[in-house]
N, C-alpha and C. Protein backbone atom coordinates (compact mmCIF):
# COMPACT_ATOMS: atom_id res chain seq x y z
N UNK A 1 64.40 22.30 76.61
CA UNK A 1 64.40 23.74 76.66
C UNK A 1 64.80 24.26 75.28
N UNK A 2 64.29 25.22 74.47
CA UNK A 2 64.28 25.99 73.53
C UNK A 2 64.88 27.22 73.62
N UNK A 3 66.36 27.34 73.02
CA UNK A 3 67.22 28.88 73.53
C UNK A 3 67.21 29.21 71.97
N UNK A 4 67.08 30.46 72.26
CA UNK A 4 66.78 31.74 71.43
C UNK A 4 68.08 32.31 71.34
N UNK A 5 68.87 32.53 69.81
CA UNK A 5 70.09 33.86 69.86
C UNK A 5 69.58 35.13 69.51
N UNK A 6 70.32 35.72 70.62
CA UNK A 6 69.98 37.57 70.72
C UNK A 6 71.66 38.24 70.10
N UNK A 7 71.55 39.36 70.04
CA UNK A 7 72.73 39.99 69.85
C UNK A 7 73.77 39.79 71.08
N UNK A 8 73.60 39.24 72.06
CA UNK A 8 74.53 39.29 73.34
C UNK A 8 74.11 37.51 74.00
N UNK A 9 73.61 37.16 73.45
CA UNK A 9 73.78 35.63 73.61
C UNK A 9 72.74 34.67 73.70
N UNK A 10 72.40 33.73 74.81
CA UNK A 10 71.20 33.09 74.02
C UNK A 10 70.28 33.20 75.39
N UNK A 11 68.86 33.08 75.60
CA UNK A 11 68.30 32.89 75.70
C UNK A 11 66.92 31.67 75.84
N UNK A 12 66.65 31.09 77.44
CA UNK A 12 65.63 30.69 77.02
C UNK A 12 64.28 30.53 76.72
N UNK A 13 63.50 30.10 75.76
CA UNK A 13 62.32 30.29 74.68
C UNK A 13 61.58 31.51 75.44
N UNK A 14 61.35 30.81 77.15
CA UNK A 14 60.23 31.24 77.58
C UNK A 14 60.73 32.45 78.49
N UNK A 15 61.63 32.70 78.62
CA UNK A 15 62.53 34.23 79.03
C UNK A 15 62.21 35.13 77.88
N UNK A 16 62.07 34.70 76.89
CA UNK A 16 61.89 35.80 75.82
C UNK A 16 61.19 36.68 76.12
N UNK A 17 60.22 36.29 76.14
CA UNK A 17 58.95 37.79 76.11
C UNK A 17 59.09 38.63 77.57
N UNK A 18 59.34 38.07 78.75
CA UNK A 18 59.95 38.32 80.06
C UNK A 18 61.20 39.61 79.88
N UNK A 19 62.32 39.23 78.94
CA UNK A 19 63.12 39.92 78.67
C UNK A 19 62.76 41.03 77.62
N UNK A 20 61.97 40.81 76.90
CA UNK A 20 61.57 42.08 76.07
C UNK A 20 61.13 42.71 76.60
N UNK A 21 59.98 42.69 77.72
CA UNK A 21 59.06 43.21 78.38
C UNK A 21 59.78 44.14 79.35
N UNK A 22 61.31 43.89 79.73
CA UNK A 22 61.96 44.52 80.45
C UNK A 22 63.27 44.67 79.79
N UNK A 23 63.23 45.02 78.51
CA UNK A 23 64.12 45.65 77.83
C UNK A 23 64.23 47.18 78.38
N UNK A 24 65.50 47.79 78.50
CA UNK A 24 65.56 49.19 78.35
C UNK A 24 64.92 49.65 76.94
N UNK A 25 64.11 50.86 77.27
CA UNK A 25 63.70 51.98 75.81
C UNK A 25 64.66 52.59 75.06
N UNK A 26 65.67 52.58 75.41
CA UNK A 26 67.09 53.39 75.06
C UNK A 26 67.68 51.94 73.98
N UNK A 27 68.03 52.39 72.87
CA UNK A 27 68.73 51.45 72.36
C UNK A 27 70.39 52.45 71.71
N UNK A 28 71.24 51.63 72.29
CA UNK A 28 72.62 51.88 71.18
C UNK A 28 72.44 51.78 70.23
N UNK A 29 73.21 52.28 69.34
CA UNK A 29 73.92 52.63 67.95
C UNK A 29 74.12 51.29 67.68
N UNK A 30 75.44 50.80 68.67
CA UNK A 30 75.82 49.28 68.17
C UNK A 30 75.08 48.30 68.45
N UNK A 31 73.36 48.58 69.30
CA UNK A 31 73.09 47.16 68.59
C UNK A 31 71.89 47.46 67.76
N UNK A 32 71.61 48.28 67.07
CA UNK A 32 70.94 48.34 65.90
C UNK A 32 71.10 47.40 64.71
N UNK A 33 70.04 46.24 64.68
CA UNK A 33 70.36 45.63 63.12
C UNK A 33 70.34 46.63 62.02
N UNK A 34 71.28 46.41 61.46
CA UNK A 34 71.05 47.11 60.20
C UNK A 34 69.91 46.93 58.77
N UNK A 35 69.24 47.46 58.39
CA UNK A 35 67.77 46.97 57.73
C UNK A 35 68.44 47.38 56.51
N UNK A 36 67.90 46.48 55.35
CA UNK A 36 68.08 46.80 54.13
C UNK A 36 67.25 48.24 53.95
N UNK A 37 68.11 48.65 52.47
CA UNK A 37 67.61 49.69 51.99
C UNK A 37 66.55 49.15 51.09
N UNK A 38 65.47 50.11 51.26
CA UNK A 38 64.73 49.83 49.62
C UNK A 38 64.79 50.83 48.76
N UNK A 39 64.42 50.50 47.56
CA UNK A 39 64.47 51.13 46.72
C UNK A 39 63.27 51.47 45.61
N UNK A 40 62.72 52.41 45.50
CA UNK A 40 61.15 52.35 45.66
C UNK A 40 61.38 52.89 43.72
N UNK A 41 60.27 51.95 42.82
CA UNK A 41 60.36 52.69 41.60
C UNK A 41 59.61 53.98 41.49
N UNK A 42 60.02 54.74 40.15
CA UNK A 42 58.80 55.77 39.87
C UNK A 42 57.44 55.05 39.54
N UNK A 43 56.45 55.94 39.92
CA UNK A 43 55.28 55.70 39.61
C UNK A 43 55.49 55.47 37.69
N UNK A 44 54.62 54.85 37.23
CA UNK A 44 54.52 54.57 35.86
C UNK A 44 53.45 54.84 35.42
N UNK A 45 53.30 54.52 33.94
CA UNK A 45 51.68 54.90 32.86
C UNK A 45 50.58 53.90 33.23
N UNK A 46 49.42 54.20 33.49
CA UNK A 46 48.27 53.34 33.39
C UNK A 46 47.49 53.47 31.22
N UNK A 47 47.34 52.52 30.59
CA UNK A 47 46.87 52.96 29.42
C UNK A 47 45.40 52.20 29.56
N UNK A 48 44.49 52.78 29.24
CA UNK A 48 42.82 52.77 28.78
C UNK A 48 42.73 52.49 27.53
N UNK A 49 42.18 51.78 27.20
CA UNK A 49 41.84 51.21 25.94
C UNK A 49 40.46 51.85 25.39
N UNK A 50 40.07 52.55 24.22
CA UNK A 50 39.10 53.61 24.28
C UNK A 50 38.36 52.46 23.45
N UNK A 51 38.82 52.36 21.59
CA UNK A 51 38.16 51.52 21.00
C UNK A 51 39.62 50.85 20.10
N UNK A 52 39.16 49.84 19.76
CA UNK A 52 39.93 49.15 18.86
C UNK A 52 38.93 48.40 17.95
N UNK A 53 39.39 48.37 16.44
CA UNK A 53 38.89 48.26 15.35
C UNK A 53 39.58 47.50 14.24
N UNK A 54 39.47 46.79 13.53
CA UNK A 54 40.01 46.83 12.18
C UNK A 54 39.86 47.39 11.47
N UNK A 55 40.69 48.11 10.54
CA UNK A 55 40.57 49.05 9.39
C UNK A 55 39.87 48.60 8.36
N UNK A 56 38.74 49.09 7.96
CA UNK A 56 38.01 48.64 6.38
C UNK A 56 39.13 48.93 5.37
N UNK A 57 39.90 47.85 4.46
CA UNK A 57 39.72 48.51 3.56
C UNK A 57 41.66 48.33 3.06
N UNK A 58 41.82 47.95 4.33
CA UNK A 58 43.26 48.02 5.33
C UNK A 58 43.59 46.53 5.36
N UNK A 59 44.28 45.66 4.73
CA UNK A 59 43.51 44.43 5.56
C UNK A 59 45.50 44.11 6.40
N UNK A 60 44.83 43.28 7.70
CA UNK A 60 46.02 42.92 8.41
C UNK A 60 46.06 44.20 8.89
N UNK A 61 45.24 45.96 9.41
CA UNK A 61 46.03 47.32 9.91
C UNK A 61 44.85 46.88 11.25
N UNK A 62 44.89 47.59 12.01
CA UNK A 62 44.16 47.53 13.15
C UNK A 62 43.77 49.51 13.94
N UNK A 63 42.93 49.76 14.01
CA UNK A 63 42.81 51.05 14.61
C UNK A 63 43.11 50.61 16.63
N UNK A 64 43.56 51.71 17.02
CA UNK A 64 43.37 51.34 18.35
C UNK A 64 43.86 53.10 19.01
N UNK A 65 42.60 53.12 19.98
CA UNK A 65 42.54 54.64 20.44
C UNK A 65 42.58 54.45 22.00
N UNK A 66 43.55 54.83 23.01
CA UNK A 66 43.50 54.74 24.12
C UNK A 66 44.02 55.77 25.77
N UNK A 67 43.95 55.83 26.14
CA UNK A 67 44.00 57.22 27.42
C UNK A 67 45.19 56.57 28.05
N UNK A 68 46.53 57.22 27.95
CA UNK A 68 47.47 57.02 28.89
C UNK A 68 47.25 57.80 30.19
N UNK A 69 47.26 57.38 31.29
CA UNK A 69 47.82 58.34 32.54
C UNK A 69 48.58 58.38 33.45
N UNK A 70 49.47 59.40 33.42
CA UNK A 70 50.71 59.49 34.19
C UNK A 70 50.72 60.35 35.57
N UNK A 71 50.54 59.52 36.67
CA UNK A 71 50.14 60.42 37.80
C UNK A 71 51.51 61.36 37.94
N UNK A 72 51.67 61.79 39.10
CA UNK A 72 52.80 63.04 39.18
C UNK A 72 53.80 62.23 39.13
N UNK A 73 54.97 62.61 38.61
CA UNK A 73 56.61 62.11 38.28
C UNK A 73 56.36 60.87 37.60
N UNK A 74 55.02 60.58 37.24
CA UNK A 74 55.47 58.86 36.79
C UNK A 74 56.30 59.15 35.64
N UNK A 75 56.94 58.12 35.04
CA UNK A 75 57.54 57.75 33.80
C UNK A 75 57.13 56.47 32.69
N UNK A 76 57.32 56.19 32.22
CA UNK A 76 57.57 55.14 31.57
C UNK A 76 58.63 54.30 30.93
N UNK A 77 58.67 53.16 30.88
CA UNK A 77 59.73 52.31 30.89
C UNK A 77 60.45 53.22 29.16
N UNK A 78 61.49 53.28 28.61
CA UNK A 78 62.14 53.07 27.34
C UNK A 78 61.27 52.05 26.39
N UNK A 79 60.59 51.87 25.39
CA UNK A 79 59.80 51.34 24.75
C UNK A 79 60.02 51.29 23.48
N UNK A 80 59.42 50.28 22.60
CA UNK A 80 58.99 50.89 21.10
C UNK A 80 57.92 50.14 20.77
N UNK A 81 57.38 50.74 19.53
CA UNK A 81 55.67 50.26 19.53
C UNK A 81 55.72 49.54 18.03
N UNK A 82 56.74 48.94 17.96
CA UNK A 82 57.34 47.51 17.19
C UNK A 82 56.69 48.06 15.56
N UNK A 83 55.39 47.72 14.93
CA UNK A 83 55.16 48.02 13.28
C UNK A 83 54.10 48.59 13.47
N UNK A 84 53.86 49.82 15.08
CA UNK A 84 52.33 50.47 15.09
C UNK A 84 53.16 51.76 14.63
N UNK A 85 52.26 52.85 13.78
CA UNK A 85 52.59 54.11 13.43
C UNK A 85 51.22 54.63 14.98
N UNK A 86 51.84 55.35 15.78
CA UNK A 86 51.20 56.20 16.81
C UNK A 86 51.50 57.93 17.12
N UNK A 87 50.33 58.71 17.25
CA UNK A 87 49.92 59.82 17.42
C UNK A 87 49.44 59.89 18.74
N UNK A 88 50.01 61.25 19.05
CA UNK A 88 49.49 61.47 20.80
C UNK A 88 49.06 62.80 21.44
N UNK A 89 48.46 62.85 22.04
CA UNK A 89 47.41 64.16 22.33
C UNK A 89 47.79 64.48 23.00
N UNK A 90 48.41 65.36 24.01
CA UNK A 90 48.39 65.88 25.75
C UNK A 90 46.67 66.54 25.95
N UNK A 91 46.05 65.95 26.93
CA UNK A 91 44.90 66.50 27.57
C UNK A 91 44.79 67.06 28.36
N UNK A 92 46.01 66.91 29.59
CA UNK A 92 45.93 67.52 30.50
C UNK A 92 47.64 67.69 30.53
N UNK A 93 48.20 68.52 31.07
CA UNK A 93 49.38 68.19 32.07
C UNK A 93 50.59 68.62 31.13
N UNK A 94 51.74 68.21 31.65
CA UNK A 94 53.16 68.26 31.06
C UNK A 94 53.76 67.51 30.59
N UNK A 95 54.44 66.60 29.49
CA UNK A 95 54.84 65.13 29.21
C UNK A 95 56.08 65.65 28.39
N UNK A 96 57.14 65.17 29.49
CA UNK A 96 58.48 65.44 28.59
C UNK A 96 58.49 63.80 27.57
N UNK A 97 59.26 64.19 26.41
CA UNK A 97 59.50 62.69 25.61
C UNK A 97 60.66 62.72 24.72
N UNK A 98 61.06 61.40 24.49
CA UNK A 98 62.31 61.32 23.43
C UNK A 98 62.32 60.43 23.07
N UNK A 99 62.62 60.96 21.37
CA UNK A 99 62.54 59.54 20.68
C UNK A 99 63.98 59.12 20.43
N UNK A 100 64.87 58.11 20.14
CA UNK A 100 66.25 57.75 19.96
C UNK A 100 66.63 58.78 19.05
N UNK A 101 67.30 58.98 19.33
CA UNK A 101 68.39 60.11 17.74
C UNK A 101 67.63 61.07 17.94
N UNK A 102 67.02 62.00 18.56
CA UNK A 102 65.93 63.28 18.73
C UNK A 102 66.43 63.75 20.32
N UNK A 103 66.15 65.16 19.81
CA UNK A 103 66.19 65.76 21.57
C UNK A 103 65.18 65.78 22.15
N UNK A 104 65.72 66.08 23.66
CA UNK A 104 64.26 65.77 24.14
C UNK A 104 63.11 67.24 24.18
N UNK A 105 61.99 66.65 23.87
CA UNK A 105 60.48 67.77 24.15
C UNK A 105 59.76 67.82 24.94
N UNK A 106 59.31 68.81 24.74
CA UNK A 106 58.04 68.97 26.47
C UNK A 106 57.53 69.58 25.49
N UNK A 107 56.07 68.84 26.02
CA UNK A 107 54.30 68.72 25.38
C UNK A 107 53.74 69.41 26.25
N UNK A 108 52.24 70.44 26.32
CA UNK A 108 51.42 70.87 26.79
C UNK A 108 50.18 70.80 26.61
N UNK A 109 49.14 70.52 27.53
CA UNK A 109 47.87 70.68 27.17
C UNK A 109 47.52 70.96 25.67
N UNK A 110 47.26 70.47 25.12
CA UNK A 110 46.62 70.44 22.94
C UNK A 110 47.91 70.42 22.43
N UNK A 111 49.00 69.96 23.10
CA UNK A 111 50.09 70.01 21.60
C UNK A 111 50.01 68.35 21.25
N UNK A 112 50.63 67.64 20.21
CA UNK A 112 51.05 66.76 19.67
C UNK A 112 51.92 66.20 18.83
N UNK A 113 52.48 65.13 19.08
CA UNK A 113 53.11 64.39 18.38
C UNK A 113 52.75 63.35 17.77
N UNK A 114 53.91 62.85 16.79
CA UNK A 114 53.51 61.44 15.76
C UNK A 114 55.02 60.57 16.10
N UNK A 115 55.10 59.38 16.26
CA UNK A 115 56.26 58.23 16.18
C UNK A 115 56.03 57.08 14.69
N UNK A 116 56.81 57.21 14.54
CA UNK A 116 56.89 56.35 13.52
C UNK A 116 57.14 54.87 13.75
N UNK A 117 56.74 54.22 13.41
CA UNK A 117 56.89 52.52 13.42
C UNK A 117 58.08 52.18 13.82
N UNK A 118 58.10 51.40 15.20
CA UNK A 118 59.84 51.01 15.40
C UNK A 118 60.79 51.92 16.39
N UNK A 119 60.48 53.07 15.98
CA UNK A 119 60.85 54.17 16.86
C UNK A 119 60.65 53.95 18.31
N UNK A 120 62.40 54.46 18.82
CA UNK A 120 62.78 54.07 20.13
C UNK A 120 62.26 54.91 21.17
N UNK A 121 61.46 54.76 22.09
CA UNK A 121 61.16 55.90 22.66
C UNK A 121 61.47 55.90 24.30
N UNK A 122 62.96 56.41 24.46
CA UNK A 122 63.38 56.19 25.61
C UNK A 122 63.04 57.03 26.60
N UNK A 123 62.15 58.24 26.38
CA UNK A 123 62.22 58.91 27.95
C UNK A 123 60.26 59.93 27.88
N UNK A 124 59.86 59.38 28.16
CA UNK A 124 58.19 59.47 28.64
C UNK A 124 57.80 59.98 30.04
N UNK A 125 57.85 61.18 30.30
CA UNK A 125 57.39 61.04 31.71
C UNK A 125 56.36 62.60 32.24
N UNK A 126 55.83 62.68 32.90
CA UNK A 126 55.31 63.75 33.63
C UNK A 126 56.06 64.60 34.37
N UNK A 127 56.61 65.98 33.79
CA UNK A 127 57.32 66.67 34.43
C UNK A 127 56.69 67.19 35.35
N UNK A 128 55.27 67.05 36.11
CA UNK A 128 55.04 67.54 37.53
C UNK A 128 54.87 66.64 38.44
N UNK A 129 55.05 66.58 39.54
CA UNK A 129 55.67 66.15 40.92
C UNK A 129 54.20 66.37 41.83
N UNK A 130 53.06 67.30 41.05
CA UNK A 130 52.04 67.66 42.26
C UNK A 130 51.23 67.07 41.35
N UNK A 131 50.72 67.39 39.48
CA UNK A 131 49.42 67.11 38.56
C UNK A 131 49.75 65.87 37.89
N UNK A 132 48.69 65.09 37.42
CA UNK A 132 48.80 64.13 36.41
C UNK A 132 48.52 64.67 35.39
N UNK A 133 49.20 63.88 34.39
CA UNK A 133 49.25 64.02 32.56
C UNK A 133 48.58 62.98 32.11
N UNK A 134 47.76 63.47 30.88
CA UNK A 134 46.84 62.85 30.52
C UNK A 134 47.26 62.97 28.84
N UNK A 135 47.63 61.44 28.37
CA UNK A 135 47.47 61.38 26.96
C UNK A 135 46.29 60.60 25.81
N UNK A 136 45.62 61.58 24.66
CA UNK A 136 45.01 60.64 24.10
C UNK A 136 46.33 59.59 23.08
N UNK A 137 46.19 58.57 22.83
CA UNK A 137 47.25 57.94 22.26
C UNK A 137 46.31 56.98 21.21
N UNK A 138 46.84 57.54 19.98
CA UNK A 138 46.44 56.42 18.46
C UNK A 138 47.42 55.67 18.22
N UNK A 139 47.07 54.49 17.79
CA UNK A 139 47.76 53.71 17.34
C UNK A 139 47.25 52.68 15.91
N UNK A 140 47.98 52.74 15.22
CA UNK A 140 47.71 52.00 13.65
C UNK A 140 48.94 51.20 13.55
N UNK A 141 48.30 49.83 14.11
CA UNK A 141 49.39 48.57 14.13
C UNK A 141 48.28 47.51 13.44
N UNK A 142 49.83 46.58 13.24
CA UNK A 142 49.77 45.26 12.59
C UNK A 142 48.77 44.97 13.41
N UNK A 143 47.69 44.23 13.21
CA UNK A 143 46.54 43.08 13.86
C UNK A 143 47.07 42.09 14.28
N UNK A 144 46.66 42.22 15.95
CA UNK A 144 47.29 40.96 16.44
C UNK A 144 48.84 41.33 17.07
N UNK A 145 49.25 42.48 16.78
CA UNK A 145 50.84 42.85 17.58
C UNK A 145 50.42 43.79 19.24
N UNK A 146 51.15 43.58 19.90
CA UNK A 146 51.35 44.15 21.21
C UNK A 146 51.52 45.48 20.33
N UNK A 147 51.16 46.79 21.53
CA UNK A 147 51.50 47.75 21.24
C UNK A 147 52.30 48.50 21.42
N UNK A 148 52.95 48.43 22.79
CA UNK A 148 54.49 48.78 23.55
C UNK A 148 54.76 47.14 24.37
N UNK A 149 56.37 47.82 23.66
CA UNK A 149 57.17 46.70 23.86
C UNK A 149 58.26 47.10 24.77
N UNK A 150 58.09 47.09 26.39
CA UNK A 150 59.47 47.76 26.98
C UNK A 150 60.98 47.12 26.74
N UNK A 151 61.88 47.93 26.74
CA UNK A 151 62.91 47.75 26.83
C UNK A 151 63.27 46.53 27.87
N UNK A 152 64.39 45.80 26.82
CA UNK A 152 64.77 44.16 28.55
C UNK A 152 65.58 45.31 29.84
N UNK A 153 65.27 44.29 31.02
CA UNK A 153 65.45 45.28 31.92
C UNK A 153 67.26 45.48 32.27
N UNK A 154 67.97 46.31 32.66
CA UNK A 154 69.13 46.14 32.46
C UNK A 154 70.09 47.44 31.75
């Protein structure tokens, strides 16, 4: 025989389903298992890769042009874009940002910014909750380097 533990004692195998089946619908407080919590992240950036190039002329620079999108509240991790100099478009939407040692800004539809090589860029995100933000994003990096590098997690 195969006994089963329940919250009030044991059970055997083939009583199980017998006893569920004639469980009361009413459950107590105290015998509720308790379920973990989860903990759900923000949505984050999807990036599109438009074109990437080597620079004539440039040697070792690399062109690279690509579409970030940030559905509603996403964010992005704290980053830096290691020896790329990058420029960024808003196309659509709202994009709060901060670079280390800088306060923070909010971007609109045609405004832009520039980061400089190395530059920490801890806070990226879509200040609406209902629209997505849409960035064009340049980048002029070393050939052959990643382009964002998130922060270790922690």
């Amino acid at each position: 025989m195969v006994l089963v533990r329940f919250a009030g004692g044991l059970l055997a195998a083939g009583m199980v389903a017998a006893s569920v089946a004639c469980a009361p619908t009413a459950v107590r407080a105290t015998d509720q298992v308790p379920v973990a919590a989860t903990v759900s992240q923000p949505p984050s950036e999807t990036l599109s890769p438009l074109l990437e190039q080597a620079l004539p002329q440039v040697k070792g620079k690399t062109f690279t042009s690509a579409i970030v999108n940030f559905p509603p509240a996403a964010r992005a991790a704290p980053h830096r874009h290691a020896n790329a100099f990058v420029y960024a478009y808003v196309l659509e939407g709202i994009v709060r940002s901060r670079l280390g040692g800088e306060p923070v800004r909010t971007y609109r539809q045609g405004e832009n910014w520039v980061e400089p090589p190395g530059a920490h860029h801890v806070l990226t995100e879509n200040t609406s909750r209902t629209q997505p933000a849409k960035l064009l994003v340049v980048f002029v990096s070393n050939t052959g380097d990643q382009l964002k590098v998130d922060d270790p997690p922690g």
